[in-house]
C-alpha atoms as a PDB file:
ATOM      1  CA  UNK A   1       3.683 -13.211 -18.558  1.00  0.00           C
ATOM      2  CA  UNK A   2       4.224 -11.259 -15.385  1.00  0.00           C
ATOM      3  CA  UNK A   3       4.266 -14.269 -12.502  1.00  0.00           C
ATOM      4  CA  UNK A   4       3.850 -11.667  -9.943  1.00  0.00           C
ATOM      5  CA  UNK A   5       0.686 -10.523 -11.272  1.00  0.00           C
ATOM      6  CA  UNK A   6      -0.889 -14.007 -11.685  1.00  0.00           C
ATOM      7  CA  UNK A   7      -0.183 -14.771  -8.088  1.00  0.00           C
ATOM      8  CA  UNK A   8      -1.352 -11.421  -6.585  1.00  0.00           C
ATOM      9  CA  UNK A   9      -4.555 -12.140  -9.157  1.00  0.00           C
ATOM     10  CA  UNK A  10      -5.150 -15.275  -7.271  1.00  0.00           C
ATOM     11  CA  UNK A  11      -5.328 -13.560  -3.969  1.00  0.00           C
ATOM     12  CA  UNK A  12      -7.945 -11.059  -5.137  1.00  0.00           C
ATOM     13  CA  UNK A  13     -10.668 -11.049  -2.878  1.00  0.00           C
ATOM     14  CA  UNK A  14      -9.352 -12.887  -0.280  1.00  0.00           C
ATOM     15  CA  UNK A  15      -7.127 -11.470   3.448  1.00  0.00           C
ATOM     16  CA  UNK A  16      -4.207 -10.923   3.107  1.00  0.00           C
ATOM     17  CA  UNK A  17      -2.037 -13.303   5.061  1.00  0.00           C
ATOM     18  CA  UNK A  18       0.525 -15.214   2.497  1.00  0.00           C
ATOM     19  CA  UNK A  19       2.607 -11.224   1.395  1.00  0.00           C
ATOM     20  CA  UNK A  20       6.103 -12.105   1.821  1.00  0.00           C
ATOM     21  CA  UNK A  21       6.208  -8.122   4.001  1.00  0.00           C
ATOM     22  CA  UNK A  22       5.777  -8.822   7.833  1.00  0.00           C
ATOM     23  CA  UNK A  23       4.276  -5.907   7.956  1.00  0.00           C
ATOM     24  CA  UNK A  24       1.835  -6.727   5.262  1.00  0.00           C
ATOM     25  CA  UNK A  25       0.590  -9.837   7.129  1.00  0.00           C
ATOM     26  CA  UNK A  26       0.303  -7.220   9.972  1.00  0.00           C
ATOM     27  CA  UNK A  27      -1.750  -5.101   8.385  1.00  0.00           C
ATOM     28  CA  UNK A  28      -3.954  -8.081   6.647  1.00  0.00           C
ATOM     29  CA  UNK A  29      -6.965  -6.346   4.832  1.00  0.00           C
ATOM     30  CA  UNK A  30      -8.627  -8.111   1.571  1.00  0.00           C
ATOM     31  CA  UNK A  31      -7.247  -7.186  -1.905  1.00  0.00           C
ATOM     32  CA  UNK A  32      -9.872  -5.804  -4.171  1.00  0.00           C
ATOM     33  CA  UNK A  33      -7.370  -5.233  -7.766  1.00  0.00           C
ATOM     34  CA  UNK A  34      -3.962  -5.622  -8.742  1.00  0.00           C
ATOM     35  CA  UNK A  35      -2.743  -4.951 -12.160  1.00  0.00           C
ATOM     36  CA  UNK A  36       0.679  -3.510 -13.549  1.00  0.00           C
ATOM     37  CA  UNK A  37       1.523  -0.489 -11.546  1.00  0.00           C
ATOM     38  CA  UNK A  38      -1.726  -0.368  -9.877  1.00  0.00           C
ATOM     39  CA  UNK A  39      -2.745  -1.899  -6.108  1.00  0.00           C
ATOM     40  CA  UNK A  40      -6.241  -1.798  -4.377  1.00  0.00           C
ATOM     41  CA  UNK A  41      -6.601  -2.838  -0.949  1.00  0.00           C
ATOM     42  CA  UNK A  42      -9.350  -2.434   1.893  1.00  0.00           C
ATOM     43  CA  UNK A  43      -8.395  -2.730   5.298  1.00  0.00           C
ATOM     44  CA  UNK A  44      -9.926  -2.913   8.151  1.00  0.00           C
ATOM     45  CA  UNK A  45      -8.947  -0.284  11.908  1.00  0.00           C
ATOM     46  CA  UNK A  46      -8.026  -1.963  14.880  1.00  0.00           C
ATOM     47  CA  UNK A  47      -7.122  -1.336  18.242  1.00  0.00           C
ATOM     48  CA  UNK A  48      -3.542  -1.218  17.964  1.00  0.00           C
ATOM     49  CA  UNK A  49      -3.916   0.822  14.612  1.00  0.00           C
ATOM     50  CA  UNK A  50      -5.815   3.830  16.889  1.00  0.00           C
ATOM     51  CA  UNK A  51      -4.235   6.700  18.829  1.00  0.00           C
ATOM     52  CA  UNK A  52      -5.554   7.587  22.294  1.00  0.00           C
ATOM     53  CA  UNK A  53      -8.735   8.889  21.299  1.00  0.00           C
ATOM     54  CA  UNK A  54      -9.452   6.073  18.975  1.00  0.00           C
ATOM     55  CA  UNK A  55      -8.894   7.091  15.590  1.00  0.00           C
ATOM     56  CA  UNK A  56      -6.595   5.440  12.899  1.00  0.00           C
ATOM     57  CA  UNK A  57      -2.919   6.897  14.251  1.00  0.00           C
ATOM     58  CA  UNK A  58      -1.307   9.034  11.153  1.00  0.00           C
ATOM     59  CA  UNK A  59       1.853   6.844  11.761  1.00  0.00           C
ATOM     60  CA  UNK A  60      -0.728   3.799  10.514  1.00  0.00           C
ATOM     61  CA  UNK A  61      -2.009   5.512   7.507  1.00  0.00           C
ATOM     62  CA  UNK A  62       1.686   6.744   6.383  1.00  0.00           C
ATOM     63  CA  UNK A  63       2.520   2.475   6.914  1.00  0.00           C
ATOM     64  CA  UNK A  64      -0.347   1.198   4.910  1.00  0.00           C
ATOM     65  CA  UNK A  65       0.945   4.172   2.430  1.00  0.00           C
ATOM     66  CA  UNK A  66       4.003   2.668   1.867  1.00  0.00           C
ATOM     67  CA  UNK A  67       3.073  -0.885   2.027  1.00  0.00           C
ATOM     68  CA  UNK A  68       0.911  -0.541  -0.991  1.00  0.00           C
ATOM     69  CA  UNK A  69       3.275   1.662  -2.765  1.00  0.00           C
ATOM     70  CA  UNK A  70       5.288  -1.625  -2.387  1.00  0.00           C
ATOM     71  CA  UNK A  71       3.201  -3.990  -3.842  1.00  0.00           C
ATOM     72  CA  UNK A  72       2.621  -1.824  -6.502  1.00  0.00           C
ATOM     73  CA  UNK A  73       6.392  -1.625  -7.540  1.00  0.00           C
ATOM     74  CA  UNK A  74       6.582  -5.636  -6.908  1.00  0.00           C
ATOM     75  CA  UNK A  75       3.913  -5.467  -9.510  1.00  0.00           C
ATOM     76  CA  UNK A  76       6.459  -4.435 -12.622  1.00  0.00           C
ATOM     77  CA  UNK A  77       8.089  -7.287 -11.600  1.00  0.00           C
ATOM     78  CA  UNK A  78      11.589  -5.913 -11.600  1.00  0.00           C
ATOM     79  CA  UNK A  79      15.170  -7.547 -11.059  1.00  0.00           C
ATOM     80  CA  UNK A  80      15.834  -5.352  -8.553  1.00  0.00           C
ATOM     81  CA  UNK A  81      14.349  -4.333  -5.141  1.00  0.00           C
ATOM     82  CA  UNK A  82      13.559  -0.617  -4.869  1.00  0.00           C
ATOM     83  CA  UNK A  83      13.205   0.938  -1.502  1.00  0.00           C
ATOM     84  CA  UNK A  84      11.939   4.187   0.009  1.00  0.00           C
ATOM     85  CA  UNK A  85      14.088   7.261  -0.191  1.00  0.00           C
ATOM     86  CA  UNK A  86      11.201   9.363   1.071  1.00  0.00           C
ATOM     87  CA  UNK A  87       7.514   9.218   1.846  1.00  0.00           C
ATOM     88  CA  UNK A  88       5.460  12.600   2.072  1.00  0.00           C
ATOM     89  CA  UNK A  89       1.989  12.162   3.564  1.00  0.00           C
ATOM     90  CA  UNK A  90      -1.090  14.373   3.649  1.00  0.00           C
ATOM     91  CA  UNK A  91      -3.647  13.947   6.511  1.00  0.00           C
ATOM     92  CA  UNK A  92      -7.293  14.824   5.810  1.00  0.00           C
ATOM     93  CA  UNK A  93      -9.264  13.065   7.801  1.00  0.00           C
ATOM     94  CA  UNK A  94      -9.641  10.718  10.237  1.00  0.00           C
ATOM     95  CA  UNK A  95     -11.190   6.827  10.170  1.00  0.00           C
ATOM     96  CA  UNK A  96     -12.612   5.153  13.836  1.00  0.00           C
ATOM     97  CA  UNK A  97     -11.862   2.133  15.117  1.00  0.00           C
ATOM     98  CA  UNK A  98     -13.565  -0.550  13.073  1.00  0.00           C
ATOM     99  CA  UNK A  99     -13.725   1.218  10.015  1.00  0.00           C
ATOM    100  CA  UNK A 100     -13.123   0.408   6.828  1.00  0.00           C
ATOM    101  CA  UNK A 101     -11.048   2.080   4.875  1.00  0.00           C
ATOM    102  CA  UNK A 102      -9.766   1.634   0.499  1.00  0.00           C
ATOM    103  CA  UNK A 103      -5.797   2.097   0.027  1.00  0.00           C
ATOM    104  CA  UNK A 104      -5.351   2.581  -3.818  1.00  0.00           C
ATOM    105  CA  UNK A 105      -2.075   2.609  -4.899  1.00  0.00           C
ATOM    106  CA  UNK A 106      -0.291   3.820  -8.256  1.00  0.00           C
ATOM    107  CA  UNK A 107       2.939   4.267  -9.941  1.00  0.00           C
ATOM    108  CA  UNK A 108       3.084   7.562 -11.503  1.00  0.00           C
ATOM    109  CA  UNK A 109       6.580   7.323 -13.291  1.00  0.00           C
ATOM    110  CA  UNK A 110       9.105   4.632 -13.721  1.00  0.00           C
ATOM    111  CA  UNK A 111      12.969   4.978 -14.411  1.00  0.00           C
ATOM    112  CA  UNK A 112      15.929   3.265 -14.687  1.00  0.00           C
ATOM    113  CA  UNK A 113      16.665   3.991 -10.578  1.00  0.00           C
ATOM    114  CA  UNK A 114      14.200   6.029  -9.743  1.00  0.00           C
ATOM    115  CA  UNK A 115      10.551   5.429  -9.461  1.00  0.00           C
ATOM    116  CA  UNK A 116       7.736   7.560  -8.135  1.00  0.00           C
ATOM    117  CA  UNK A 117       4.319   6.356  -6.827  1.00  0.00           C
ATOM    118  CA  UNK A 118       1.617   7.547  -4.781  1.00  0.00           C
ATOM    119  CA  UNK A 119      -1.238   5.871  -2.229  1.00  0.00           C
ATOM    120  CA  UNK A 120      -4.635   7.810  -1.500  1.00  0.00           C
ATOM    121  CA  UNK A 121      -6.860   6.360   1.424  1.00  0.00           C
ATOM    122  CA  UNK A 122     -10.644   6.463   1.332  1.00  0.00           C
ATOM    123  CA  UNK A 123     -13.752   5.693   3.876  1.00  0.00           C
ATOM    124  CA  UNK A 124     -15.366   3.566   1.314  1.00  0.00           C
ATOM    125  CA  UNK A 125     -17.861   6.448   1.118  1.00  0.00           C
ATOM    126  CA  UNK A 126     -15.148   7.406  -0.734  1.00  0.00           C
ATOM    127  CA  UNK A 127     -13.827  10.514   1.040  1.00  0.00           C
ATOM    128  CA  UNK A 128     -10.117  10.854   0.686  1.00  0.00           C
ATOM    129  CA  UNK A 129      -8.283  10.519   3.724  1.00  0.00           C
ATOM    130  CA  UNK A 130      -4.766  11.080   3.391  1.00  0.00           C
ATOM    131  CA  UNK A 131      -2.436  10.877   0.350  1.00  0.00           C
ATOM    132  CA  UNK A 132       0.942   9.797   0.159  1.00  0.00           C
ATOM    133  CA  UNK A 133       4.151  10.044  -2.937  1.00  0.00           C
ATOM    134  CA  UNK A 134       7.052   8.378  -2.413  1.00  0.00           C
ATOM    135  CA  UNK A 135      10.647   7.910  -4.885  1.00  0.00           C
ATOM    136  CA  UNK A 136      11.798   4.660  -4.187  1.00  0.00           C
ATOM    137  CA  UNK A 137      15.521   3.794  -5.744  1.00  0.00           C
ATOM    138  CA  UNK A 138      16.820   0.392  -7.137  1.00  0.00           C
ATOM    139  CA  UNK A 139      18.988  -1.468  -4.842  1.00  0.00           C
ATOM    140  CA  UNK A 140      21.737  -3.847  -5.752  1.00  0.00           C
ATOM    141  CA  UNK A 141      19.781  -6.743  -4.146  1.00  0.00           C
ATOM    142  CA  UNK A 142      18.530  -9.152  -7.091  1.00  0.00           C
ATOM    143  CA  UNK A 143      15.180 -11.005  -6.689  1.00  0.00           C
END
């Protein structure tokens, strides 16, 4: 049984304020799914999310990118941490202050070291937003 699963199961439909990421709490949202490999989160715009004409900065969406590229690789429930080694990002459109918006997160291929994953970001009229891959390499550091 995969422990990480049960416990992000048990969050499902609730904020987001218990991830063991500091940026995760940051970011809060609610999470909608969670299975092997696979993340769904909706999160909410705010102020200090916005650039100077109020829309969600491109910095933001590339952060909520790779936090949910994250929790889907904590999802396999590995040995061993995996971190970024690059993150490419896509911007399409923009989201206000406010808004809504539906990270879904998925990895596309796992190897021994390397693994590579992906995050799209809708308006939950479900207009893509940006997209996101990333390779993320195993670390030495044991869980």
């Amino acid at each position: 049984m995969n422990q990480i699963i049960e416990r992000f199961k048990s969050q499902v439909g609730k904020e987001i304020t218990e991830s063991p990421s500091p940026v995760g709490r940051w970011l809060g949202g609610i999470l909608r799914e969670i299975e092997e490999g696979k993340v769904v989160a909706d999160i909410t715009i705010r102020p200090e999310m916005t650039n100077p004409i109020g829309m969600v900065h491109g910095g933001t969406l590339a952060l909520i990118s790779d936090e949910m590229i994250g929790v889907a690789v904590a999802s396999l429930n590995l040995q061993t941490f995996f971190v970024s080694i690059n993150l490419n990002t896509e911007f399409l459109f923009g989201a206000k202050n406010g808004e809504t918006i539906r990270a879904v997160s998925e990895i596309i291929r796992k190897g021994k070291t390397v693994i590579n994953a992906e995050c799209k970001i809708y308006n939950l009229s479900g207009k893509l937003l940006s997209k996101s891959t990333s390779n993320l390499v195993a670390t030495s550091i044991e869980k």
